[in-house]
N, C-alpha and C. Protein backbone atom coordinates (compact mmCIF):
# COMPACT_ATOMS: atom_id res chain seq x y z
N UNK A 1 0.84 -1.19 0.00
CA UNK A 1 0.00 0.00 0.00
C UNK A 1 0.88 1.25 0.00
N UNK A 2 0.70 2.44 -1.12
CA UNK A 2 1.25 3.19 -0.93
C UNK A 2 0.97 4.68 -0.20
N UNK A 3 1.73 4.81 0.80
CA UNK A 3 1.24 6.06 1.73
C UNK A 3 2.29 6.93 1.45
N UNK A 4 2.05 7.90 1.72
CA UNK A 4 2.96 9.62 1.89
C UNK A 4 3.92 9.46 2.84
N UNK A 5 5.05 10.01 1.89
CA UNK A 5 6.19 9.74 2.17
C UNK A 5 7.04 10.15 3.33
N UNK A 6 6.07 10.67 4.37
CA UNK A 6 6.68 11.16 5.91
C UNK A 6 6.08 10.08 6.57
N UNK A 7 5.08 9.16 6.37
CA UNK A 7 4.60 8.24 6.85
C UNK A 7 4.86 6.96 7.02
N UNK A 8 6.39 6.88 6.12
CA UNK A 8 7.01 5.42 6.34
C UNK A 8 7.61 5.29 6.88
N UNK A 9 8.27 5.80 8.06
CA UNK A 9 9.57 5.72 9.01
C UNK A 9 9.48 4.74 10.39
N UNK A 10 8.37 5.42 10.53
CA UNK A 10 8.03 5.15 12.45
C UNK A 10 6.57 4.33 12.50
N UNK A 11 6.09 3.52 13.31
CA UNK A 11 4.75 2.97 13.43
C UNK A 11 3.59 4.08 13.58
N UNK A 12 4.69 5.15 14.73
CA UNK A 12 3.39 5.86 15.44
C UNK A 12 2.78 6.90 13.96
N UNK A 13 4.20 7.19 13.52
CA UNK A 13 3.69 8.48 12.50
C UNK A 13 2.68 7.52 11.37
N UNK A 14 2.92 6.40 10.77
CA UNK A 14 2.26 5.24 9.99
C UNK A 14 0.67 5.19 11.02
N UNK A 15 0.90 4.76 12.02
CA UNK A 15 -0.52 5.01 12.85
C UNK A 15 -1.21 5.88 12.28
N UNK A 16 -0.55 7.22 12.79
CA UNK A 16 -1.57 8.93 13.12
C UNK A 16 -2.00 8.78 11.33
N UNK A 17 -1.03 9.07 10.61
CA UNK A 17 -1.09 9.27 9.25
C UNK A 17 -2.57 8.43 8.93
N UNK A 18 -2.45 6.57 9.00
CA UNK A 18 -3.39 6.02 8.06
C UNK A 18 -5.34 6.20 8.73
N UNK A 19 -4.87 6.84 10.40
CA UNK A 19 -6.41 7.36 11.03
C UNK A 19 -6.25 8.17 11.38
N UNK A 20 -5.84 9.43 11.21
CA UNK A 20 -5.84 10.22 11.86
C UNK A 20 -6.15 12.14 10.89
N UNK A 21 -4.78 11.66 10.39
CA UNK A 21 -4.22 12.91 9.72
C UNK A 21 -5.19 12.81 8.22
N UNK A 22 -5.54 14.22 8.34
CA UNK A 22 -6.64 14.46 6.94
C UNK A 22 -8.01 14.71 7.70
N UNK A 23 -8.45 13.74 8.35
CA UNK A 23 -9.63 13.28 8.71
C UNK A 23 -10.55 15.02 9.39
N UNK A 24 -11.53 15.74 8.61
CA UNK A 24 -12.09 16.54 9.38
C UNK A 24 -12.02 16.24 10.87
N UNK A 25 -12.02 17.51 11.44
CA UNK A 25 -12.42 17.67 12.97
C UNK A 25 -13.01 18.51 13.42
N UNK A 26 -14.15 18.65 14.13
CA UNK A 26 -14.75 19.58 14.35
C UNK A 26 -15.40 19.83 15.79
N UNK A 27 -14.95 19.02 16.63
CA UNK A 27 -14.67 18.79 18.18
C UNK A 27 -13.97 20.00 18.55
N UNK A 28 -14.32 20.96 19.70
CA UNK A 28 -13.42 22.19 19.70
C UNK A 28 -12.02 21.54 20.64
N UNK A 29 -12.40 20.17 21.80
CA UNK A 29 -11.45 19.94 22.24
C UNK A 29 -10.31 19.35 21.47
N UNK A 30 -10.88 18.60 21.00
CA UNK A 30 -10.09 17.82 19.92
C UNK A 30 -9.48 19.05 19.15
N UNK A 31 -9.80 20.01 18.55
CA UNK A 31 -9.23 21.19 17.84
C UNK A 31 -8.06 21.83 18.83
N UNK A 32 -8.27 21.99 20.01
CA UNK A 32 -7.44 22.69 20.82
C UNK A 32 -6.36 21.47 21.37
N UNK A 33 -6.61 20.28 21.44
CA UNK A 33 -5.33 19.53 21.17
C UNK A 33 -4.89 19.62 20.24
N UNK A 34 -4.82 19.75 19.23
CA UNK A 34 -4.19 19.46 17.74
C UNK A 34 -3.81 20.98 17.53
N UNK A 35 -4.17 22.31 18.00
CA UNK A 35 -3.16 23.17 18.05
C UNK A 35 -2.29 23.54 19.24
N UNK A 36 -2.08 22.83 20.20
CA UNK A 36 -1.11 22.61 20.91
C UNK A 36 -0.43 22.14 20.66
N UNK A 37 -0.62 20.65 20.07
CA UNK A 37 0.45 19.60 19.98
C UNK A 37 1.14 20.40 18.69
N UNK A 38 0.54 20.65 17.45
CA UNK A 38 1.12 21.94 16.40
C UNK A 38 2.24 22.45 16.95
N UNK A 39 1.75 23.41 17.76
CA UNK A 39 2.97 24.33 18.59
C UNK A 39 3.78 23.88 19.19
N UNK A 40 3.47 22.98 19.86
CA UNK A 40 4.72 22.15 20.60
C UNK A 40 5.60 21.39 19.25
N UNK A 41 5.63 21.35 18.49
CA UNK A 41 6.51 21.16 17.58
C UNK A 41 7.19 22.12 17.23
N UNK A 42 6.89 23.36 17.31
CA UNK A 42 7.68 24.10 16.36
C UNK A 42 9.45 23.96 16.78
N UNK A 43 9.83 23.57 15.85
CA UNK A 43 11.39 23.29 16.04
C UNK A 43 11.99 22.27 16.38
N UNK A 44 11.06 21.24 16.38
CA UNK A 44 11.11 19.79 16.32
C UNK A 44 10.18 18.88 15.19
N UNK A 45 10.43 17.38 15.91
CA UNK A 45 9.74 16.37 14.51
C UNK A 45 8.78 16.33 15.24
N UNK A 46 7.52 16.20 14.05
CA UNK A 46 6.11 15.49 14.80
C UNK A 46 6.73 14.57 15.07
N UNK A 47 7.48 13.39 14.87
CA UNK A 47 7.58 12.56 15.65
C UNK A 47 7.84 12.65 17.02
N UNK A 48 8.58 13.23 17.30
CA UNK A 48 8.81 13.42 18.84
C UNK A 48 7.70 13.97 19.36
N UNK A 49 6.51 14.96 18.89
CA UNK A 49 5.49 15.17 19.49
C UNK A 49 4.50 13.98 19.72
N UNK A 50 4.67 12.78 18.63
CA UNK A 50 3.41 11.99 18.64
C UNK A 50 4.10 10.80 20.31
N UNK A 51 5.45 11.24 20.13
CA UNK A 51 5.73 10.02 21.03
C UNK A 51 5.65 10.52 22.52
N UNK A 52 5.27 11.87 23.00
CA UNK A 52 4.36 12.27 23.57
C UNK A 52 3.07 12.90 24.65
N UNK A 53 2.74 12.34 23.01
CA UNK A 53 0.91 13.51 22.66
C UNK A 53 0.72 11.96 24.00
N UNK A 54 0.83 10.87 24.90
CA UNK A 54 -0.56 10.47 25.71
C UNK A 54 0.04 11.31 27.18
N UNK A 55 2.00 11.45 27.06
CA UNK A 55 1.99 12.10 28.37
C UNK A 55 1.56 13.49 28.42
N UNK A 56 1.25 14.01 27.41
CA UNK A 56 0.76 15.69 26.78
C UNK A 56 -0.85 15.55 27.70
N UNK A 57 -1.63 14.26 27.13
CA UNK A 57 -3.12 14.16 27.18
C UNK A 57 -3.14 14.04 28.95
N UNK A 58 -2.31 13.48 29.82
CA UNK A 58 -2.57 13.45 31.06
C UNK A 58 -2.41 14.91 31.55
N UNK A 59 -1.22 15.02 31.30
CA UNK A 59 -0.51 16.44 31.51
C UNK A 59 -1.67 17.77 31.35
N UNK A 60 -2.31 17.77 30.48
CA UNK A 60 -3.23 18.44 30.06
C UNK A 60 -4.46 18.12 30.44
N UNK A 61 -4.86 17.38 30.98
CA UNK A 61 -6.15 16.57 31.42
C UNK A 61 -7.30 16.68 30.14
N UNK A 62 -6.41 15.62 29.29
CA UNK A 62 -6.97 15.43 28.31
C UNK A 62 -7.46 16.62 27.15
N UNK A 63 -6.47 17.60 27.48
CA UNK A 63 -6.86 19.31 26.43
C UNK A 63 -8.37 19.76 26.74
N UNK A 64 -8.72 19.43 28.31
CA UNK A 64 -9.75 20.42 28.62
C UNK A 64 -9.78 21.54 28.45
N UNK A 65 -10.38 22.08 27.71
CA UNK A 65 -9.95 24.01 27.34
C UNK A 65 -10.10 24.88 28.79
N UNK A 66 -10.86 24.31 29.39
CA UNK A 66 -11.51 25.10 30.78
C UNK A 66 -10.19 25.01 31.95
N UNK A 67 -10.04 23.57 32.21
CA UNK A 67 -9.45 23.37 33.05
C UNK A 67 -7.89 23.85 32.85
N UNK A 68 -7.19 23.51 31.52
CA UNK A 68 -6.14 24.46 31.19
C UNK A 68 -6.26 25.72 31.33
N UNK A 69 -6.91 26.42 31.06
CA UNK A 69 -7.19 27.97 31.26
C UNK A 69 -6.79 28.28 32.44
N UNK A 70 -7.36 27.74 33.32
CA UNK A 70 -7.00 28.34 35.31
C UNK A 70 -5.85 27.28 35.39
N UNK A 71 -5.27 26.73 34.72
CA UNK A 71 -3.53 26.17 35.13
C UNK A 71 -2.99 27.60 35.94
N UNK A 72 -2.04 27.47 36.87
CA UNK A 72 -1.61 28.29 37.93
C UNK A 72 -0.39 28.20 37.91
N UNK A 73 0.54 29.09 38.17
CA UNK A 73 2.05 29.28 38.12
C UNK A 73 2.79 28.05 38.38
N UNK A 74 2.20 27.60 39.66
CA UNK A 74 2.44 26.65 40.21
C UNK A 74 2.29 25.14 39.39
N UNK A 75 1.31 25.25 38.46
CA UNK A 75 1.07 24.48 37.77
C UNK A 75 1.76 24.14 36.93
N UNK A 76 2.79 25.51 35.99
CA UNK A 76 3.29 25.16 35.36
C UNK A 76 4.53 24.73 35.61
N UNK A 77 5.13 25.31 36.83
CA UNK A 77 6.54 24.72 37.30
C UNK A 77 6.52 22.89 37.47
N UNK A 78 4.90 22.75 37.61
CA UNK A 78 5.43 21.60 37.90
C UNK A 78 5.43 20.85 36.46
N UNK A 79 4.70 21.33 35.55
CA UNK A 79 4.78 20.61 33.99
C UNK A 79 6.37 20.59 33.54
N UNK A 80 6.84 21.48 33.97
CA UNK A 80 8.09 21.81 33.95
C UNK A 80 9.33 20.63 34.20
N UNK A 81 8.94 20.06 35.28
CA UNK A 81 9.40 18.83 35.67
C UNK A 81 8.69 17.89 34.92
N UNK A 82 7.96 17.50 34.10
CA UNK A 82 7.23 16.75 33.58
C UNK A 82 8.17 15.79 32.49
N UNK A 83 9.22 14.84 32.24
CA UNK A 83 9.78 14.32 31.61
C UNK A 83 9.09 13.85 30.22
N UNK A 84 7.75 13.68 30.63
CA UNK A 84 6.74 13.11 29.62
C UNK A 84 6.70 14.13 28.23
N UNK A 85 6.93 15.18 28.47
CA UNK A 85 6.40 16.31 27.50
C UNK A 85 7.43 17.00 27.08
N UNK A 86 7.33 18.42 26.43
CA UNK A 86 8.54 18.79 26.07
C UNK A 86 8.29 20.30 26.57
N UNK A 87 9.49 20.30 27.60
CA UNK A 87 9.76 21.06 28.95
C UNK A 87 10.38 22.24 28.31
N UNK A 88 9.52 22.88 27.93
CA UNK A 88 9.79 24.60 27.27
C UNK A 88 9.07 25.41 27.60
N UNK A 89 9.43 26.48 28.54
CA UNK A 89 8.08 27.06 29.80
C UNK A 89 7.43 27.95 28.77
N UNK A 90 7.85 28.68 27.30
CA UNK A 90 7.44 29.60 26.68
C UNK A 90 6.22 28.37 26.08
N UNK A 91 6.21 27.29 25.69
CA UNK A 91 5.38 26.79 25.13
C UNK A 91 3.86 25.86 26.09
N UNK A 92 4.37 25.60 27.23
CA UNK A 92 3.91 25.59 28.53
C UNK A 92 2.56 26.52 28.59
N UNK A 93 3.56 27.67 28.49
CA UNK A 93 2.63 28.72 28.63
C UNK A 93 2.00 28.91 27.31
N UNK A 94 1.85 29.16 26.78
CA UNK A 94 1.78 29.44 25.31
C UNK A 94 -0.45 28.86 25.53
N UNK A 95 0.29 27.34 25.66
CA UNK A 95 -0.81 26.47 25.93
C UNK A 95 -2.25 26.91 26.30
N UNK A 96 -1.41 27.56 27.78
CA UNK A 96 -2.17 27.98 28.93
C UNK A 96 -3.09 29.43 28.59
N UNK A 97 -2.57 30.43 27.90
CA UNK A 97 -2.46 31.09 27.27
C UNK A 97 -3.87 31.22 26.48
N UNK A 98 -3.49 30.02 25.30
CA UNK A 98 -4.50 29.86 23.77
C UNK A 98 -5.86 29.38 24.61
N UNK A 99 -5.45 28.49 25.84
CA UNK A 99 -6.94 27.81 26.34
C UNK A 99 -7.52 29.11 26.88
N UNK A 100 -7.15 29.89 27.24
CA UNK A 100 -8.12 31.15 27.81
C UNK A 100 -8.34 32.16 26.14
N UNK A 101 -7.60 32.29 25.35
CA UNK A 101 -7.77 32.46 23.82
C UNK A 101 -9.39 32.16 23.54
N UNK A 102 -9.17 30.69 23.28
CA UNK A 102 -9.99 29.75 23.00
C UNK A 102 -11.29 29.96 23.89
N UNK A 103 -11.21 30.00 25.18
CA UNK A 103 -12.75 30.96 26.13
C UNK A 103 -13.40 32.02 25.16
N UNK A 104 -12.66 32.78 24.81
CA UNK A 104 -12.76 34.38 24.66
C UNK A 104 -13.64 33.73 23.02
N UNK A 105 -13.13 33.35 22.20
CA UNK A 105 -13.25 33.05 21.15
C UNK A 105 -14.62 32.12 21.08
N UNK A 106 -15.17 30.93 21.29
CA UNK A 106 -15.94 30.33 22.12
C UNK A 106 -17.54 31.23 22.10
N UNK A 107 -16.84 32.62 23.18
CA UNK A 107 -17.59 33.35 24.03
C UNK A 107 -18.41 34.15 22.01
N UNK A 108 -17.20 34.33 21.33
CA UNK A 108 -17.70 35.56 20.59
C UNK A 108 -18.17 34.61 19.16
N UNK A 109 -17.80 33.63 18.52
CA UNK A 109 -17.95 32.65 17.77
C UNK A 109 -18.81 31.31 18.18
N UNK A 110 -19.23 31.27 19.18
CA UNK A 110 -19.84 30.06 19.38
C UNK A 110 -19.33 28.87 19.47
N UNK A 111 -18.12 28.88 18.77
CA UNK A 111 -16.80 27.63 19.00
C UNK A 111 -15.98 27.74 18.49
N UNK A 112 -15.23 27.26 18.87
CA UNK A 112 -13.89 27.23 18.10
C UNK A 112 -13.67 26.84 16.80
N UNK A 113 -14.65 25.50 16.79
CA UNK A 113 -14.76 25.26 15.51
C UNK A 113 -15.16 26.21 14.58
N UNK A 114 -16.25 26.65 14.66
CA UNK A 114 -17.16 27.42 13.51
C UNK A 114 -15.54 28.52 13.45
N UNK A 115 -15.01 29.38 14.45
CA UNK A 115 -14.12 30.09 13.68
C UNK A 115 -12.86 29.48 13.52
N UNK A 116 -12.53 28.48 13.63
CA UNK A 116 -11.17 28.03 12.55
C UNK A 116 -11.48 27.43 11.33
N UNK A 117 -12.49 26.83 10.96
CA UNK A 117 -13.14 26.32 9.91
C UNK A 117 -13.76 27.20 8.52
N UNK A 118 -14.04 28.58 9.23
CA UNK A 118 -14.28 29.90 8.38
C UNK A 118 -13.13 30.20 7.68
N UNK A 119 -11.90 29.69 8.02
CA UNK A 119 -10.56 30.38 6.95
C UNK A 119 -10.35 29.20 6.26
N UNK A 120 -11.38 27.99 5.60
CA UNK A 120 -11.13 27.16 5.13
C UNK A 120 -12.73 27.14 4.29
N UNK A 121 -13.87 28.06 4.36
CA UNK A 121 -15.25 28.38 3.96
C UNK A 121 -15.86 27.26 4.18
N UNK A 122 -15.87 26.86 5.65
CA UNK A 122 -16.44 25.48 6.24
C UNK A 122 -16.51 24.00 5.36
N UNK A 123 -15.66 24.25 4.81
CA UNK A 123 -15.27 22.75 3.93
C UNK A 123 -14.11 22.17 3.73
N UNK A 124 -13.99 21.15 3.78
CA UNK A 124 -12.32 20.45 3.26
C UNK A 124 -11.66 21.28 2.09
N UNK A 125 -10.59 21.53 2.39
CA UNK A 125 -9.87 21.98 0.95
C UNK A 125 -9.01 20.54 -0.06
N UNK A 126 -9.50 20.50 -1.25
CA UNK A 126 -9.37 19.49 -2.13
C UNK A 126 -7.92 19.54 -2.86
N UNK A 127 -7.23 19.35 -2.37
CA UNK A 127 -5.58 19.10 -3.23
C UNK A 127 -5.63 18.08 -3.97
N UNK A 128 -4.56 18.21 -4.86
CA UNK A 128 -4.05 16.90 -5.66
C UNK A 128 -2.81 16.88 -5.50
N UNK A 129 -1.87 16.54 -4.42
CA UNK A 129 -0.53 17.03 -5.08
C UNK A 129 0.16 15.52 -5.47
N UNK A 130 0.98 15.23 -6.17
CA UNK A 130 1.53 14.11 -6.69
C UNK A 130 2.35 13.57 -5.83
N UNK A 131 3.08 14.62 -5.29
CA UNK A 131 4.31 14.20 -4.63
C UNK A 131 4.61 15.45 -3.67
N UNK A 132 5.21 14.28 -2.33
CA UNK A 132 5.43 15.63 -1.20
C UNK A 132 5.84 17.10 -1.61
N UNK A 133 6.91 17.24 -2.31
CA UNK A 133 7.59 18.34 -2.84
C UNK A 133 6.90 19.47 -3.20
N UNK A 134 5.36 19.12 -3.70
CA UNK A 134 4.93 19.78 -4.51
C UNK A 134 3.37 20.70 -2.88
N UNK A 135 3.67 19.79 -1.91
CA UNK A 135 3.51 20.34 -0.56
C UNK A 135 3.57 21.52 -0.50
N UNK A 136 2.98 22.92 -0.37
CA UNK A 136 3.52 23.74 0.41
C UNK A 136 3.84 23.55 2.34
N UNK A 137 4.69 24.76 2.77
CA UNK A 137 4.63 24.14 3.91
C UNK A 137 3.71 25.75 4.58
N UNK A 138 3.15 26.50 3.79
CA UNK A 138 2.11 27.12 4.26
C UNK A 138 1.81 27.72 3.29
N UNK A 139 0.52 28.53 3.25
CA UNK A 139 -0.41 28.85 2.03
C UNK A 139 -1.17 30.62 2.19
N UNK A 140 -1.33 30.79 1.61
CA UNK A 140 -2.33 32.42 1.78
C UNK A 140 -3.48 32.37 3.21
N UNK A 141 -4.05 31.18 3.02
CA UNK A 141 -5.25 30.90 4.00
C UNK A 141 -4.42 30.46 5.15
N UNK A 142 -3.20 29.78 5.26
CA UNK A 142 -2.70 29.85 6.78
C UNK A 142 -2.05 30.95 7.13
N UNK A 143 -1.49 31.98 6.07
CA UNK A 143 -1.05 33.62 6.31
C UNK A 143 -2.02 33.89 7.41
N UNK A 144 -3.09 33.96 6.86
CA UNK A 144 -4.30 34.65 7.22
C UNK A 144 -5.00 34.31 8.91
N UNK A 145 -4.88 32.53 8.65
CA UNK A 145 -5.40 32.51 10.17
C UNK A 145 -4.36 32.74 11.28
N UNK A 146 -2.79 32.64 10.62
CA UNK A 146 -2.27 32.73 11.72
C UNK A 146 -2.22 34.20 12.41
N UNK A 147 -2.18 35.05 11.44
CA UNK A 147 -2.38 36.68 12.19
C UNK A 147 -3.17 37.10 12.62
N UNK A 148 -4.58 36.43 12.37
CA UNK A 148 -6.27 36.41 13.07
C UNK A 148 -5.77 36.11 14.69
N UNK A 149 -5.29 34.69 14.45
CA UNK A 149 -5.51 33.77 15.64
C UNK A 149 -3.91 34.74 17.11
N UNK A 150 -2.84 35.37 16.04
CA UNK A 150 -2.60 36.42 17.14
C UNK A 150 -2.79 37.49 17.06
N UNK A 151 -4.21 38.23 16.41
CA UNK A 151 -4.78 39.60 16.85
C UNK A 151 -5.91 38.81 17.73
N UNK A 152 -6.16 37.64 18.27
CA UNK A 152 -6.54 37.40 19.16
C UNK A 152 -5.87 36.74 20.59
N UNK A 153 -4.88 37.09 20.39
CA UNK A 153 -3.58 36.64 21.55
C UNK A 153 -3.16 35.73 21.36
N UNK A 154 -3.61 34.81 20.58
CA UNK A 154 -2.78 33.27 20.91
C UNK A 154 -1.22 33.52 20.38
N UNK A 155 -0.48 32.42 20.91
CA UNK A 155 1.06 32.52 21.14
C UNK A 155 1.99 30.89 19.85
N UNK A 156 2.58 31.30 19.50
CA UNK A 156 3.34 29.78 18.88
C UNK A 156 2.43 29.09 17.80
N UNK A 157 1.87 30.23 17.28
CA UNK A 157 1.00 29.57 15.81
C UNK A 157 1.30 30.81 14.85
N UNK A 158 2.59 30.13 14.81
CA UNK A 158 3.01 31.19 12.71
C UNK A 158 2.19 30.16 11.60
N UNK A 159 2.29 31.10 10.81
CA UNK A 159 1.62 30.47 9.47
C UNK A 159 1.82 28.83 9.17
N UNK A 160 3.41 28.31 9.93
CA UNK A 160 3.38 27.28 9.19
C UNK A 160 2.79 26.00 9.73
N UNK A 161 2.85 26.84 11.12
CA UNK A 161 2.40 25.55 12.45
C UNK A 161 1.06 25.26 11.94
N UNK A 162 -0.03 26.68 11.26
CA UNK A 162 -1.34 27.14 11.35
C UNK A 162 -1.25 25.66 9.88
N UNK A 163 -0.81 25.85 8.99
CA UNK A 163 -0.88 24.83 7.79
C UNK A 163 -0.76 23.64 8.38
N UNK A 164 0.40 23.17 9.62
CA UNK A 164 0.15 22.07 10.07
C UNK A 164 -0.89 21.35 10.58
N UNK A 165 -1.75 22.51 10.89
CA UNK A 165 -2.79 22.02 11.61
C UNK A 165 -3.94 21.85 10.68
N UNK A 166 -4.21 22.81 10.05
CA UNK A 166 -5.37 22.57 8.75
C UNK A 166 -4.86 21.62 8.36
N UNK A 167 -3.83 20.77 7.61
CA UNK A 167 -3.40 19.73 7.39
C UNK A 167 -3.80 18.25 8.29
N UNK A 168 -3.73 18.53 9.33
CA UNK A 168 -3.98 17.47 10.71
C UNK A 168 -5.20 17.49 10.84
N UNK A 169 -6.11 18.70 10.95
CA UNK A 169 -7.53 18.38 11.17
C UNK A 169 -8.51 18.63 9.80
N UNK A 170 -7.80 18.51 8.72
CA UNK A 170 -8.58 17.97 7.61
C UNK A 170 -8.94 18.94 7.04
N UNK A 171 -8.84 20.51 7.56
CA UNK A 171 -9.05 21.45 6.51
C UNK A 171 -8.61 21.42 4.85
N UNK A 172 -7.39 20.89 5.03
CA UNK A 172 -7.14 20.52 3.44
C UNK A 172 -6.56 19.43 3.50
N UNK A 173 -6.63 18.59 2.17
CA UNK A 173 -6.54 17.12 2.13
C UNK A 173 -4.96 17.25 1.27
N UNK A 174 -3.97 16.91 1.97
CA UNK A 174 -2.89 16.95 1.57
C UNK A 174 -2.29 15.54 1.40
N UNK A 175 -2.71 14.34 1.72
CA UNK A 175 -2.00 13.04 0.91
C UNK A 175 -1.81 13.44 -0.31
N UNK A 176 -1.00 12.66 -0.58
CA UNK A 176 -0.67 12.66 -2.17
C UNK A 176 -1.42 11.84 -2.98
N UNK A 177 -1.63 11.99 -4.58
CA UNK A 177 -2.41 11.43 -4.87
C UNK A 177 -2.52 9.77 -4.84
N UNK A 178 -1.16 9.67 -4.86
CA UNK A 178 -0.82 7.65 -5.26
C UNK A 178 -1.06 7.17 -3.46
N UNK A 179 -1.64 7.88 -2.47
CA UNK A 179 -1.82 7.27 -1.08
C UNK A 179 -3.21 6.45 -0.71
N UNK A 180 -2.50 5.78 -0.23
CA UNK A 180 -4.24 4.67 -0.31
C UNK A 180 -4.92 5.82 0.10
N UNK A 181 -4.61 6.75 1.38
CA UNK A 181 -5.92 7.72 1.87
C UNK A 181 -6.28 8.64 1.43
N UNK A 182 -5.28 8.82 0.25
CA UNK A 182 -6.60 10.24 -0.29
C UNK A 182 -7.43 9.81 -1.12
N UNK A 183 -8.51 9.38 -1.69
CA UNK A 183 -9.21 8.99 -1.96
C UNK A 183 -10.27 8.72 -1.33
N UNK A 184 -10.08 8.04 -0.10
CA UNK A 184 -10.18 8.07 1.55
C UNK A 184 -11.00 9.53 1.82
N UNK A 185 -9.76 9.95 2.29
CA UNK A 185 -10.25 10.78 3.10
C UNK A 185 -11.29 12.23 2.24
N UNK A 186 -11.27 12.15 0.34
CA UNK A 186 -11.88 12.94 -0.52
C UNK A 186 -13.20 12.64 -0.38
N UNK A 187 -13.25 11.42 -0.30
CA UNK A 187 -14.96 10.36 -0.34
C UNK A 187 -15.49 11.08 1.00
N UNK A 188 -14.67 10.64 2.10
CA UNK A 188 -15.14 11.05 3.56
C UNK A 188 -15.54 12.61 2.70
N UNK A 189 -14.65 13.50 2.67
CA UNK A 189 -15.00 15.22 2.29
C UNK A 189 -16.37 15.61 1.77
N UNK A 190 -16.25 14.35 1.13
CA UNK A 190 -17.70 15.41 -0.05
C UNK A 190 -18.65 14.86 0.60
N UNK A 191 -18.98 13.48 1.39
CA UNK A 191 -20.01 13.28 2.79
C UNK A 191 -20.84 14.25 3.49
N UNK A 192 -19.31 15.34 3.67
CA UNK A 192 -19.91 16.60 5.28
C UNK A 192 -20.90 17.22 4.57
């Protein structure tokens, strides 16, 4: 079976990739994990984020948006010590930060979803690309949300993290064309 070519290395990335990655999301928690874990990459491999995203999910009590929000100084010193995760207090915070973001946003949009999904005109975006290369690693529409998403404070989402994530939660369908899942995940698209 042929899959996209960041997807053959490791089990976990082969995992996320053949259920995961592409697949709409429209869960706001589920959304606010998947731009954390985003950010917590920047300057590393998703792999090292996927290996991990379950001590991230305790750590985080499961990317409750609420309960992250009132995380406390104290709280974070101790994530800090947290071996499980990746111990960078700017991104720590960052987190802590977007989950009170994410309140505010919520409060004025109704969810998170409905406004991250608006810089994508509430539908999958339909690629064809042949081959990774032909990938961007960000686009006009992640320009866009990432300077939205910090004229609304959030922290550690540049344009390219912002593409990572439309990428991850299915805003645009970026397998390549010869991957068993795009086809997959196009069929799933035209469903919503």
């Amino acid at each position: 079976m042929t899959k996209c070519e960041w997807a053959t290395k490791h089990p976990l990335e082969e995992h996320y990739h053949d259920t995961e990655w592409g697949v709409p999301v429209y869960n706001d928690q589920k959304l606010f994990e998947l731009l954390c874990l985003e950010s917590a990459q920047a300057g590393l491999s998703w792999l090292t984020v996927l290996q991990k995203r379950n001590n991230y999910k305790k750590a985080f009590h499961n990317f409750d948006i609420e309960k992250v929000a009132h995380f406390s100084e104290q709280k974070v010193e101790e994530l800090l010590q947290n071996k499980g995760i990746i111990r960078n207090r700017l991104k720590v915070k960052a987190f802590i930060n977007n989950a009170n973001c994410v309140l505010n946003l919520q409060k004025t949009h109704g969810s998170l979803s409905k406004y991250l999904w608006k810089f994508a005109n509430h539908q999958p975006i339909q690629n064809a690309f042949k081959s990774a290369s032909e990938i961007p690693t960000k686009t006009d529409i992640s320009d866009l949300m990432s300077k939205d998403l910090k004229n609304n404070g959030f922290k550690f989402l540049g344009s390219t993290t912002c593409y990572a994530f439309m990428q991850a939660v299915g805003m645009t369908n970026d397998h390549t064309t010869d991957c068993f899942r795009y086809e997959d995940v196009k069929t799933l698209n035209q469903h919503l």
